[in-house]
Protein backbone atom coordinates (compact mmCIF):
# COMPACT_ATOMS: atom_id res chain seq x y z
CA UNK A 1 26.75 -6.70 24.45
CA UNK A 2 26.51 -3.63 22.64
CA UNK A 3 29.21 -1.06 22.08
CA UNK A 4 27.77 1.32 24.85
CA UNK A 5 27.26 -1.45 27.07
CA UNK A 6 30.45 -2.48 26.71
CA UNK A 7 31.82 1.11 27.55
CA UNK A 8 29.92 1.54 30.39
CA UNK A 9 30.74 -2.00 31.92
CA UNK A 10 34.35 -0.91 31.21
CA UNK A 11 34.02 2.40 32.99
CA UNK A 12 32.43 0.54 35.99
CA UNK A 13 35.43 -1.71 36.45
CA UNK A 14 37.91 1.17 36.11
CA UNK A 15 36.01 3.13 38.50
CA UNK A 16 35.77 0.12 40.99
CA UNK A 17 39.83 -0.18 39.91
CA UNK A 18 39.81 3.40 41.12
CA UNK A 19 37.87 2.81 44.54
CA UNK A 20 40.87 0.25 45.71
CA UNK A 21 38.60 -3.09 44.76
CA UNK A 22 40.11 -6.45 43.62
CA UNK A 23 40.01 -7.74 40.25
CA UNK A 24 37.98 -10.54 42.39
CA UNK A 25 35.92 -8.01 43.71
CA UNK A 26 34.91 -6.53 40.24
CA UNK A 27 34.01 -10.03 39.07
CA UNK A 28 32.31 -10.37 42.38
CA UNK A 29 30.60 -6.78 41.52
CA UNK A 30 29.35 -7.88 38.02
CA UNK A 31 27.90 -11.17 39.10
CA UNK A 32 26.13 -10.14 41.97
CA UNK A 33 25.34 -6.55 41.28
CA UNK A 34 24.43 -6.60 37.31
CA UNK A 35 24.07 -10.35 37.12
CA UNK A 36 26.49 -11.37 34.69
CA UNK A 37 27.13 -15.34 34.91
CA UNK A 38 30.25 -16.07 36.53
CA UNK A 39 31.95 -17.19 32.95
CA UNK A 40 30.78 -14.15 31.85
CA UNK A 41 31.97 -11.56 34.33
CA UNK A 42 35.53 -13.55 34.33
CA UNK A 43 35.63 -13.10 30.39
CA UNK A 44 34.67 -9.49 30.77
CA UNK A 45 37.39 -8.70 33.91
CA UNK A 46 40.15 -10.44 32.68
CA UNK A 47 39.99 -8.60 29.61
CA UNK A 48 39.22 -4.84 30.47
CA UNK A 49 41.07 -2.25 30.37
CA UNK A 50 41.51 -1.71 33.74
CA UNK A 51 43.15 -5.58 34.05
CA UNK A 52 44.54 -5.76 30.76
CA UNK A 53 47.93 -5.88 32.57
CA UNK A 54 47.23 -8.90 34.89
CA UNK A 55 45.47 -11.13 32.28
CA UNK A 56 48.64 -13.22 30.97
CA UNK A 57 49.10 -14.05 34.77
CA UNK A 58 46.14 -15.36 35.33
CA UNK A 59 46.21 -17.26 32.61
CA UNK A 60 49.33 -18.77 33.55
CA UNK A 61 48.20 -19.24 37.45
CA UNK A 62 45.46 -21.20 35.89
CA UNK A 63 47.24 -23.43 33.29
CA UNK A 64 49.57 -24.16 36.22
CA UNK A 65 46.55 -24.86 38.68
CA UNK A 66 45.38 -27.45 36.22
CA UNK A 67 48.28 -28.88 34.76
CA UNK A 68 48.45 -29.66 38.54
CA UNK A 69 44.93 -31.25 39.18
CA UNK A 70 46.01 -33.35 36.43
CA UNK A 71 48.81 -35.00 37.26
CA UNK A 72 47.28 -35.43 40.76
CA UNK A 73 44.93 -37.19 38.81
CA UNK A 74 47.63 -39.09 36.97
CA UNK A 75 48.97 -40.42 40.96
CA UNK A 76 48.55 -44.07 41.92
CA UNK A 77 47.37 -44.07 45.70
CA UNK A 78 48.11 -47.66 47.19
């Protein structure tokens, strides 16, 4: 993305930020409204301004979530 793409996709999260939507919502917002593939749009949320703050959480929800599908995996069912 350019530079001025990049500011304006910025200023579109902060103002949807502003307006009382989720971080979901805003990746919901850039996938369905300007088409951005869902890795994309995650990438682009996570780290924007607006969620800046919330990104090291995530990232820890997720490494969590998936150290945990793996050692479900790891389980022997009889």
């Amino acid at each position: 993305m350019t530079n001025k793409r990049n500011e304006d996709i910025e200023l579109i999260i902060h103002d949807l930020k502003e307006k009382g939507l989720s971080q979901f919502e805003c990746f919901k917002y850039l996938t369905q409204e300007l088409n951005f593939s869902m890795s994309e749009a995650d990438i682009i949320v996570i780290n924007s301004r607006a969620w800046i703050e919330n990104k090291e959480n995530i990232e820890n929800f997720r490494n969590s979530f998936f150290e945990l599908i793996d050692r479900i995996d790891d389980l022997e069912i009889d």
